[in-house]
Protein backbone atom coordinates (compact mmCIF):
# COMPACT_ATOMS: atom_id res chain seq x y z
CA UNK A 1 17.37 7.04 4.08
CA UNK A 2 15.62 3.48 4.04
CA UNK A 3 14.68 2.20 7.10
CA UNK A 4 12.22 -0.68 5.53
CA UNK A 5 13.54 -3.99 6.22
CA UNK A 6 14.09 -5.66 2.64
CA UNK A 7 13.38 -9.74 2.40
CA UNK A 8 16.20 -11.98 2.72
CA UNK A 9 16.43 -13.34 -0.67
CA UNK A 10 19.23 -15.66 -0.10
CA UNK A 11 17.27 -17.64 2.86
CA UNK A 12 16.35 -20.94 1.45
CA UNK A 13 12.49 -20.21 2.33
CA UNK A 14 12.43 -17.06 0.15
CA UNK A 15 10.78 -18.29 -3.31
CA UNK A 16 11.90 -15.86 -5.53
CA UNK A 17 9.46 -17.14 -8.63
CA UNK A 18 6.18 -16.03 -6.08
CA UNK A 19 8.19 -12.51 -5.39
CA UNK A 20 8.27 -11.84 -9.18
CA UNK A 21 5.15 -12.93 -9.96
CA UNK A 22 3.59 -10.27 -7.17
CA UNK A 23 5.96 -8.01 -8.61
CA UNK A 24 3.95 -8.03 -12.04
CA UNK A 25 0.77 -8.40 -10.27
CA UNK A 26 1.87 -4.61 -8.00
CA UNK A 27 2.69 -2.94 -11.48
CA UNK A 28 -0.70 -2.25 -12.06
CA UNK A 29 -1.93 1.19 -10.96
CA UNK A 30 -5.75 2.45 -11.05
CA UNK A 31 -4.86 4.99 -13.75
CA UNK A 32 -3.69 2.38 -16.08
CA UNK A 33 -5.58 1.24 -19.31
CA UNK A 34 -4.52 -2.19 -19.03
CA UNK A 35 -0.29 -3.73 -19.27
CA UNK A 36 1.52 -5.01 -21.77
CA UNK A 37 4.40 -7.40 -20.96
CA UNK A 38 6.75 -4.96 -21.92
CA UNK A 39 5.32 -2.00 -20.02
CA UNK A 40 5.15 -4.52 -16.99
CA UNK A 41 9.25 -5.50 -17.74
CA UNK A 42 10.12 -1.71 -17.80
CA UNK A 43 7.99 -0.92 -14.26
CA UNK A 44 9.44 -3.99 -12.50
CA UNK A 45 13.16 -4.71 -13.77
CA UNK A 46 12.54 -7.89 -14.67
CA UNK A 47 13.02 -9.53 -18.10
CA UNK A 48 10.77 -9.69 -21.05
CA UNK A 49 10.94 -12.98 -21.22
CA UNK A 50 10.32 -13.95 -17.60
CA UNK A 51 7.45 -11.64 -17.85
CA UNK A 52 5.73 -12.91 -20.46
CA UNK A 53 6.29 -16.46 -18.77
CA UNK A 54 4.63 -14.64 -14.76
CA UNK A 55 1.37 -12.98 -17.22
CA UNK A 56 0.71 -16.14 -18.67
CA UNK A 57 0.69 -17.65 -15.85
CA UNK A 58 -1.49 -15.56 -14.12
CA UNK A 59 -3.61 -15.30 -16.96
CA UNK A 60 -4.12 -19.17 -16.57
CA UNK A 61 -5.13 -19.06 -12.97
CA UNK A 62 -7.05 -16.04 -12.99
CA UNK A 63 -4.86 -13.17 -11.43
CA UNK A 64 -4.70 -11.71 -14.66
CA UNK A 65 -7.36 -11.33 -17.92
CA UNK A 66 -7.22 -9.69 -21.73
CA UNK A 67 -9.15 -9.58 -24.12
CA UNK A 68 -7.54 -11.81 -26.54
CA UNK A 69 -4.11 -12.45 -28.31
CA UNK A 70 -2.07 -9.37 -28.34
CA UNK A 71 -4.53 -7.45 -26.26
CA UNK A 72 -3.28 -5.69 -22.81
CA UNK A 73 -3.43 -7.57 -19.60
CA UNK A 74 -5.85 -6.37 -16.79
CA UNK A 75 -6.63 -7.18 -12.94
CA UNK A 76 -8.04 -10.31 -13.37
CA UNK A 77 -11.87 -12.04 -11.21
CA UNK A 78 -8.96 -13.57 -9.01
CA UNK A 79 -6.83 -10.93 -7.80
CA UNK A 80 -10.37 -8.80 -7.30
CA UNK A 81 -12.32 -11.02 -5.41
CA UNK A 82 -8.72 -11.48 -3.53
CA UNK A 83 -8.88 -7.76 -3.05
CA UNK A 84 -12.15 -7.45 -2.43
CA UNK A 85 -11.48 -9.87 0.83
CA UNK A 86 -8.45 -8.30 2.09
CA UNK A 87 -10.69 -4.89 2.10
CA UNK A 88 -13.45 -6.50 4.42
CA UNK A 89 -10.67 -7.45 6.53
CA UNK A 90 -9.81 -4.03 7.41
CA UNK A 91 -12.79 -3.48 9.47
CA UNK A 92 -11.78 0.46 10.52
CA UNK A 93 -11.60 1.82 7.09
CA UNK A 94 -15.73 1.58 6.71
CA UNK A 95 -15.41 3.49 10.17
CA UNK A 96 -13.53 6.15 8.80
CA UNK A 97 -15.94 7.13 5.74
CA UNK A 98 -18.40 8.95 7.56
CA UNK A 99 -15.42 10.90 9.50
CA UNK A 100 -13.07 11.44 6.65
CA UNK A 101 -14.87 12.11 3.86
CA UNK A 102 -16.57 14.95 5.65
CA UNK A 103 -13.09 16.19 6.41
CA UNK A 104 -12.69 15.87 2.58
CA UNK A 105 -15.32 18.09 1.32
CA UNK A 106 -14.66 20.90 4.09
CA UNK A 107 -11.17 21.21 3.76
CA UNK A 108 -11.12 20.97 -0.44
CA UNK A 109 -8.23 18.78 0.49
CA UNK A 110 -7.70 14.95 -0.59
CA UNK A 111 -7.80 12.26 2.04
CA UNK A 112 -6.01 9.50 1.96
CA UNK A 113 -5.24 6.05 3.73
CA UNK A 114 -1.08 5.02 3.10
CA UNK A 115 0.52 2.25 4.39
CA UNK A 116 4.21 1.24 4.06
CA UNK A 117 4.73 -0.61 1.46
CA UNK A 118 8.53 -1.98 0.48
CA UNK A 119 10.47 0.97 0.23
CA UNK A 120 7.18 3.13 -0.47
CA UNK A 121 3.85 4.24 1.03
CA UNK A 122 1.09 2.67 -1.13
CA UNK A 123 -2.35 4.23 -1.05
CA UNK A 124 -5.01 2.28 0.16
CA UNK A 125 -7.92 4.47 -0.02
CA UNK A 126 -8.76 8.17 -0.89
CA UNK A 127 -11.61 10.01 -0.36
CA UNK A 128 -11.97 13.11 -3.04
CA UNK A 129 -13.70 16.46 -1.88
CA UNK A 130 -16.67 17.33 -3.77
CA UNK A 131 -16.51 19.83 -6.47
CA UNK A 132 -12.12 19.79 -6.53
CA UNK A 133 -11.39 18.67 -9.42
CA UNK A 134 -7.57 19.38 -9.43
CA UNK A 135 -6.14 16.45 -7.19
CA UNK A 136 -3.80 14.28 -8.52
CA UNK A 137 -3.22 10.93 -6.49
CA UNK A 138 -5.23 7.78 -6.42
CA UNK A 139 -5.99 4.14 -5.15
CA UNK A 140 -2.56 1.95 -6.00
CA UNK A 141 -0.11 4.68 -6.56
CA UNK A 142 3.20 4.77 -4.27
CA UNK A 143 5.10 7.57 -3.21
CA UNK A 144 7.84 7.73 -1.44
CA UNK A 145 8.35 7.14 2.77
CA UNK A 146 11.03 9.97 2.71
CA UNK A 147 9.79 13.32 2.06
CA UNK A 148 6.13 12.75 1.86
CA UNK A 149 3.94 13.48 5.17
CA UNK A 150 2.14 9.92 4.97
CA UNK A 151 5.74 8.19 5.57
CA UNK A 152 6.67 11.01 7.89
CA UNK A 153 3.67 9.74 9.84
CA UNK A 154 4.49 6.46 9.98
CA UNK A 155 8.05 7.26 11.09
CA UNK A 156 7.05 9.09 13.77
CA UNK A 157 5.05 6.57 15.14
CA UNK A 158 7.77 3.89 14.94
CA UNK A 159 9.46 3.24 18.77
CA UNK A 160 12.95 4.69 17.22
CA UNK A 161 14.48 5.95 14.37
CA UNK A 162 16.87 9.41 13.77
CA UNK A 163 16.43 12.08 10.89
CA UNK A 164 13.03 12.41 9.32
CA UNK A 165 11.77 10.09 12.05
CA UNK A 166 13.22 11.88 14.97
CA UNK A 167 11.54 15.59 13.15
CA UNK A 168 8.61 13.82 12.44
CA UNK A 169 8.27 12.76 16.33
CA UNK A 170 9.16 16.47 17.53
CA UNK A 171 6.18 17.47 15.26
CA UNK A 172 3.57 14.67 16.40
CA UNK A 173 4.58 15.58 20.47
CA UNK A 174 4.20 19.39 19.56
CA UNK A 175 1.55 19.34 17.15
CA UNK A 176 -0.41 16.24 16.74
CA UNK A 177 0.19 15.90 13.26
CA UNK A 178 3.31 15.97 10.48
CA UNK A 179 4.20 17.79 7.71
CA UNK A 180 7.55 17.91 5.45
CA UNK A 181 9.30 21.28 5.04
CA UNK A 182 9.56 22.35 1.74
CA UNK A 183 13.24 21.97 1.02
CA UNK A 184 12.69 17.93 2.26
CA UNK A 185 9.36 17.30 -0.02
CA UNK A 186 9.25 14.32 -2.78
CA UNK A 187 7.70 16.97 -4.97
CA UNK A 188 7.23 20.79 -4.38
CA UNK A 189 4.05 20.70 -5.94
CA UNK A 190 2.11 18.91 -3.39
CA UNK A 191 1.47 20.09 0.07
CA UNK A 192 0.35 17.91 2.85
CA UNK A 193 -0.53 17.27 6.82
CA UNK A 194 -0.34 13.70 8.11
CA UNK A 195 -1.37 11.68 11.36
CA UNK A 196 -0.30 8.02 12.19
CA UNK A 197 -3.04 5.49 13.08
CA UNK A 198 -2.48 2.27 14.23
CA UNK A 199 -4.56 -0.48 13.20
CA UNK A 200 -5.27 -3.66 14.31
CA UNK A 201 -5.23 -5.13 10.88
CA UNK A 202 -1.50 -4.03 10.27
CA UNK A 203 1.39 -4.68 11.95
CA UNK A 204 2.72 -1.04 11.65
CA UNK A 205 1.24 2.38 11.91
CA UNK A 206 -0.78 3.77 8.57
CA UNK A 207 -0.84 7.05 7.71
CA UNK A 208 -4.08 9.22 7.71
CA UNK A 209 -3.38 12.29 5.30
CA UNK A 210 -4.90 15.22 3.82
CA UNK A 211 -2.58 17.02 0.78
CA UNK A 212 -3.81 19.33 -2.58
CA UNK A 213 -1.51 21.48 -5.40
CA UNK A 214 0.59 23.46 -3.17
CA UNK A 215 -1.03 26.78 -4.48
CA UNK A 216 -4.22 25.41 -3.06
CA UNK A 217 -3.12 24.52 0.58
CA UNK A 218 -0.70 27.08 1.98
CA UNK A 219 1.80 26.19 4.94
CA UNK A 220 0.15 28.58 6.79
CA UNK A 221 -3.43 26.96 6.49
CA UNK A 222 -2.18 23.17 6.54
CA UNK A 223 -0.28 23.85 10.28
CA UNK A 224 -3.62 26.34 11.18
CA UNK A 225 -6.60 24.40 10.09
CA UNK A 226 -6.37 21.19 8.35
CA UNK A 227 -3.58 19.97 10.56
CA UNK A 228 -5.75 20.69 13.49
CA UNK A 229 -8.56 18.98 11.94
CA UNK A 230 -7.08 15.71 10.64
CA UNK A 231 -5.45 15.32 13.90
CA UNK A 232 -8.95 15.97 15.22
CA UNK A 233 -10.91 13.44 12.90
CA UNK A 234 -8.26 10.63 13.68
CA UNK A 235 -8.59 10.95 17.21
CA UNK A 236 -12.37 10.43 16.42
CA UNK A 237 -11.87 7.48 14.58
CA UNK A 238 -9.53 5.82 17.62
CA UNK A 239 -12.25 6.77 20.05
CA UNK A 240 -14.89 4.96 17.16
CA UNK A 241 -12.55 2.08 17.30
CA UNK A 242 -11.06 1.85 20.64
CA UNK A 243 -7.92 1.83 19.00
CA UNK A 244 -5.11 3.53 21.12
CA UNK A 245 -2.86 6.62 19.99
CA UNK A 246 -0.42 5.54 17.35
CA UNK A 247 2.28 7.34 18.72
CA UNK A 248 4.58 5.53 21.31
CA UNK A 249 6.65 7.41 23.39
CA UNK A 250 10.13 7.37 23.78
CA UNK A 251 12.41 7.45 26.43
C-alpha cells in the first residue's frame, strides 16, 4: 500500500535533470563515509554515467566536495548552509528539545522527528537517551510509511485513507498514540509508539516517535508507559506551540 502521491513526470513543467540531481544529493545518509559515483548509481537507479555527469556538477557549484581526484564525494558548504536554513525554518523543533529529550533519557527509548518523504518517512531529528548505547537509527535514514509507527502516525492523521490508516485512526481515537502489531512491522527487531503532530512548517502531519531493540521495549510497556508518555509530551509541545491536535476527525 502507497498512498504518497508520486510527481507527474510526463507534465511539461517536471524537469527531470533537477529530480536526478536531488536524487544523488538524498543518497547520502549520516552513517556514510563519503559516496562514490558508483555507490551513488547503485542507491538511486540511475546510470553511471549520468551520475558522474549530476556529482560533477554539484561538485562545481558547491552541493557536493572531495578531497581530490578519485577521492569520495561528501555534503558539500552549499547543501549545509542550505540545510542549515531549512532547520531554522522549522521553528517547533527547538521547542521540542527541552520536552523530548527528557522523554529520551527516562524512557531509554530513541526519539525521533519523521516526516513523509516520497514513498518513505525520512528522519529529521533524533534525540538519543543517555547511557543506551544500543539504538540503531539516525538523522537521514528512511524507513518505510507501511509498517513502521512514524508512517502509521502520519496516516492516521490524514482526513481519509483505509487499511493501516483506518487501524492507525482506531488506535489514535482509543489511545492517543500508534503502534504496528508485530505480524505488520518493517522489521521485527524494532519496537515502537508514535503520535502525529502537525506543523506549521509542513504541509502534512510529522510523526513524533519513540522505538528501541524489541527485547528492550516490550508491547506491554510501549502501550503502558511510553505510549502514554509520548502522547503526553506531544500534547505539551502543541500547548508550547499553539499548534492544534494533529488528528482530524472523520465523519
Amino acid at each position: 500500500m502507497d498512498m504518497t502521491p508520486k510527481p507527474d513526470e510526463t507534465d511539461r513543467r517536471f524537469a527531470t535533470t533537477l529530480a536526478r540531481g536531488m536524487a544523488v544529493l538524498r543518497a547520502f545518509r549520516a552513517s556514510d563515509d563519503g559516496l562514490g559515483n558508483q555507490e551513488i548509481a547503485a542507491r538511486t537507479g540511475l546510470p553511471k554515467s549520468t551520475v558522474s555527469r549530476l556529482t560533477f556538477t554539484l561538485h562545481s557549484l558547491g552541493y557536493l566536495s572531495h578531497a581530490g581526484w578519485g577521492e569520495k564525494y561528501r555534503p558539500g558548504p552549499a547543501l549545509l548552509a542550505l540545510g542549515n536554513i531549512a532547520a531554522a525554518s522549522v521553528g517547533f523543533v527547538d521547542v521540542a528539545d527541552p520536552i523530548m529529550q527528557p522523554l529520551a533519557d527516562e524512557t531509554g527509548t530513541l526519539v525521533v522527528l519523521a516526516v513523509r518523504d516520497d514513498a518513505k518517512m525520512l528522519l529529521m531529528k533524533t534525540w538519543r537517551p543517555a547511557g543506551v548505547s544500543s539504538i540503531w537509527l539516525d538523522v537521514g535514514q528512511r524507513i518505510p510509511i507501511v509498517g513502521s509507527a512514524s508512517g502509521h502516525a502520519v496516516l492516521a492523521a490524514l482526513p481519509d485513507g483505509d487499511g493501516p490508516a483506518r487501524d492507525a485512526y482506531g488506535q489514535m481515537i482509543r489511545d492517543g498514540f500508534v503502534t504496528v502489531p508485530l505480524a505488520d512491522r518493517y522489521t521485527p527487531t524494532i519496537n515502537a509508539v508514535a503520535v502525529p503532530y502537525r506543523s506549521r512548517a509542513f504541509a502534512e502531519p510529522v510523526a513524533f516517535t519513540c522505538g528501541a531493540m524489541a527485547e528492550d521495549l516490550s508491547d506491554a510497556r510501549a502501550q503502558s508507559e511510553v505510549g502514554p508518555r509520548l502522547r503526553d509530551a506531544v500534547r505539551q509541545l502543541e500547548h508550547a506551540t499553539g499548534t492544534p491536535p494533529a488528528l482530524v476527525r472523520r465523519g
